[in-house]
N, C-alpha and C. Protein backbone atom coordinates (compact mmCIF):
# COMPACT_ATOMS: atom_id res chain seq x y z
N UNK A 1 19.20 -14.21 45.19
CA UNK A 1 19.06 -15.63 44.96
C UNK A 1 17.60 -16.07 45.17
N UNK A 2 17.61 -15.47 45.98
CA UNK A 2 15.49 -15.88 46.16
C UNK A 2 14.72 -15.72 45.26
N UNK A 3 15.23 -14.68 44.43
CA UNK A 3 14.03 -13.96 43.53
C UNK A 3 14.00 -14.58 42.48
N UNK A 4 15.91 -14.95 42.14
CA UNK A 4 15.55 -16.06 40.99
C UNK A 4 14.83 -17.61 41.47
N UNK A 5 14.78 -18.19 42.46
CA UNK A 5 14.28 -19.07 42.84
C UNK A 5 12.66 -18.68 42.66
N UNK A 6 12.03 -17.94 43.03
CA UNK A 6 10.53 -17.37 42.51
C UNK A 6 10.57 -17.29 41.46
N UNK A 7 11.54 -16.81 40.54
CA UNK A 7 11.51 -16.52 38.97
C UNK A 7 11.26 -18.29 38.36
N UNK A 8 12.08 -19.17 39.12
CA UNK A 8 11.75 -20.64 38.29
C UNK A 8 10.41 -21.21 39.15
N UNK A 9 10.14 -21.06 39.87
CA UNK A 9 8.80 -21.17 40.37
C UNK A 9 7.60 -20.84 39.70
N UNK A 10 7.57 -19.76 39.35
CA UNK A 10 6.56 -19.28 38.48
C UNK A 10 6.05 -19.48 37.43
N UNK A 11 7.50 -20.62 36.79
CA UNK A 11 7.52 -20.92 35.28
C UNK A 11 6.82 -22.23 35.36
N UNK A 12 6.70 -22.89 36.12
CA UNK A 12 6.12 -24.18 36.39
C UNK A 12 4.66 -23.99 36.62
N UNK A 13 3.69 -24.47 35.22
CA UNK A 13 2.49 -24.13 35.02
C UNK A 13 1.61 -24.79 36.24
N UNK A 14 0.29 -24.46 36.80
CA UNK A 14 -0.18 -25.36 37.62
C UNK A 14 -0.99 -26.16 37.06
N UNK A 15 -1.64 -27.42 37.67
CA UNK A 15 -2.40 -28.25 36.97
C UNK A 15 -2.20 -29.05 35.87
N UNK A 16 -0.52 -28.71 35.28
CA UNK A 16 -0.39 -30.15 34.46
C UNK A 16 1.05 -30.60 34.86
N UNK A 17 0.79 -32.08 34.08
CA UNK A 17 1.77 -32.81 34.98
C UNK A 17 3.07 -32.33 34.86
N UNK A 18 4.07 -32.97 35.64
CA UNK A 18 5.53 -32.43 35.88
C UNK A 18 5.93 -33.03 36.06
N UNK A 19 7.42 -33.53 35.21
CA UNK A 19 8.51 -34.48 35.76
C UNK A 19 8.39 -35.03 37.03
N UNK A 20 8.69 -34.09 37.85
CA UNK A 20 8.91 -34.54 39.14
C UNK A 20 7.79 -35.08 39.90
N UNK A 21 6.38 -35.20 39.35
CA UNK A 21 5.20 -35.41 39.87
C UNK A 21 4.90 -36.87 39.23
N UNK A 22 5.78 -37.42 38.82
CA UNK A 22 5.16 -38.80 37.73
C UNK A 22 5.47 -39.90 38.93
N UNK A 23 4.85 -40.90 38.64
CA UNK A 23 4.74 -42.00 39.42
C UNK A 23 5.23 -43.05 38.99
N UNK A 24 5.77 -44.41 39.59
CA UNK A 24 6.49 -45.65 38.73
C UNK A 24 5.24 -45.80 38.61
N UNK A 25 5.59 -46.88 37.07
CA UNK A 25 4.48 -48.05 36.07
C UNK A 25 4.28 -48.91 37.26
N UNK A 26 3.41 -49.24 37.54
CA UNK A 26 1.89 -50.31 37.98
C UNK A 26 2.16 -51.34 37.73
N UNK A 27 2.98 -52.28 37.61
CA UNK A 27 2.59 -53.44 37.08
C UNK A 27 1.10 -54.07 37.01
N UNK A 28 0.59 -53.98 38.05
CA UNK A 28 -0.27 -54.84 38.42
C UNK A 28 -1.73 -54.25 37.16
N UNK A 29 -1.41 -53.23 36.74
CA UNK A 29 -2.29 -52.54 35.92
C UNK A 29 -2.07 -53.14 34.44
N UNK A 30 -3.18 -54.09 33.94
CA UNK A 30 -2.88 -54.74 32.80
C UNK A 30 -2.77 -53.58 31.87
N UNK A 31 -3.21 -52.09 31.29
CA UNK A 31 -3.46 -51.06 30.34
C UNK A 31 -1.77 -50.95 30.50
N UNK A 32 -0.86 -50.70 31.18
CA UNK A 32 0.10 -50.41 31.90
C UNK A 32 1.06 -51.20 31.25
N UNK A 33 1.02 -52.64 31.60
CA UNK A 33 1.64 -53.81 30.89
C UNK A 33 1.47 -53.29 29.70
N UNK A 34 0.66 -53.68 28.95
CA UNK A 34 0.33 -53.41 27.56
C UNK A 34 1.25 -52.13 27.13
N UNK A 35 1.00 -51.24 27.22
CA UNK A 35 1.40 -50.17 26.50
C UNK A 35 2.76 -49.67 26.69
N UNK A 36 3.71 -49.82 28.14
CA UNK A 36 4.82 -49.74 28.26
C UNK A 36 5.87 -51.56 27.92
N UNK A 37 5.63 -52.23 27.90
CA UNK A 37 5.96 -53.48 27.75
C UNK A 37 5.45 -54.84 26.25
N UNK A 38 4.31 -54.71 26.01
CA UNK A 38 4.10 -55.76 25.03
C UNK A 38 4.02 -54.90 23.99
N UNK A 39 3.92 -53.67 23.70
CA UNK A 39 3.77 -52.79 22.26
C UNK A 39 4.61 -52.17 21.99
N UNK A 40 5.63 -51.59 22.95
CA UNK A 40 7.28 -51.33 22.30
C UNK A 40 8.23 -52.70 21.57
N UNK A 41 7.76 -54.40 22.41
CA UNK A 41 8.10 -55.34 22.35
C UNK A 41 7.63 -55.80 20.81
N UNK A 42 6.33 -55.36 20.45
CA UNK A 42 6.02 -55.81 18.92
C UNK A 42 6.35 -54.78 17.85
N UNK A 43 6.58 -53.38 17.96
CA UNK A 43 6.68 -52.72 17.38
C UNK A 43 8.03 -53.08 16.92
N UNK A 44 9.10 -53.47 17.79
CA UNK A 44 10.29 -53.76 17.42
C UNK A 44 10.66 -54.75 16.68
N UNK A 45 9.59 -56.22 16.73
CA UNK A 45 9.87 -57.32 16.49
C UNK A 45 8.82 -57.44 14.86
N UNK A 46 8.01 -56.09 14.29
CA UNK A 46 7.46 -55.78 13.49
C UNK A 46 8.44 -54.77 12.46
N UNK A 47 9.14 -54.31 13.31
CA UNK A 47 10.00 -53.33 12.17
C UNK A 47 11.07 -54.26 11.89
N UNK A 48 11.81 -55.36 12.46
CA UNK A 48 12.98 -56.07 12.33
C UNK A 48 12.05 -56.96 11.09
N UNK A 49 11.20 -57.87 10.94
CA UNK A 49 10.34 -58.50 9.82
C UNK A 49 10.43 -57.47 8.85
N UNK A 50 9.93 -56.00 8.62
CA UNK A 50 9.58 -55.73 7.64
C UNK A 50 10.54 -55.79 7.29
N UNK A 51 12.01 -54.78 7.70
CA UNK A 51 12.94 -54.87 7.39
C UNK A 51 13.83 -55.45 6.57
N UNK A 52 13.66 -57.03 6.85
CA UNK A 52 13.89 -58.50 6.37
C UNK A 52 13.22 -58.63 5.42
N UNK A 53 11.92 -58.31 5.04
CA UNK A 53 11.03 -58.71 4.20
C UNK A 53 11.44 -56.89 3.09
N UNK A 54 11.82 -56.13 3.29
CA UNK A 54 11.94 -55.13 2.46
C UNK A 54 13.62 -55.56 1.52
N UNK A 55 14.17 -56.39 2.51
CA UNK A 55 15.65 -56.48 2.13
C UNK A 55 15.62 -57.22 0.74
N UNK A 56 15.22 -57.97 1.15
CA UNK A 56 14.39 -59.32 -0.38
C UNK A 56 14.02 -59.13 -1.40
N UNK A 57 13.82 -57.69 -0.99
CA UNK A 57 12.69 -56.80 -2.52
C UNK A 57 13.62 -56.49 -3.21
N UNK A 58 15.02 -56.06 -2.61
CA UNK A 58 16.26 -54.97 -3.37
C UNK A 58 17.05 -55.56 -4.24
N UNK A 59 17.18 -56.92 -3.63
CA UNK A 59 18.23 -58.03 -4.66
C UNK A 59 17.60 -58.12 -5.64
């Protein structure tokens, strides 16, 4: 049992990040805001318009 426990140890590269190494979002970090919060928020509210505006074309 150990050895497989070293066996998944080993597989875990060093020096880049890892699931288990991530940190919660920042609020307080405006780059942070932005990119997890106001640009998933327009991307969505940009594909629902085109959408609407592609629908118009078909009739």
């Amino acid at each position: 049992m150990l050895s497989i426990y070293r066996l998944l140890l080993t597989q875990t590269p060093k020096g880049t990040p890892n699931p288990g190494e991530s940190k919660p979002i920042d609020f307080s970090d405006p780059f942070e805001v932005i990119v997890f919060i106001i640009l998933p928020i327009l991307i969505i509210a940009f594909y629902f318009l085109w959408r609407k505006k592609n629908r118009g074309k078909n009739k």
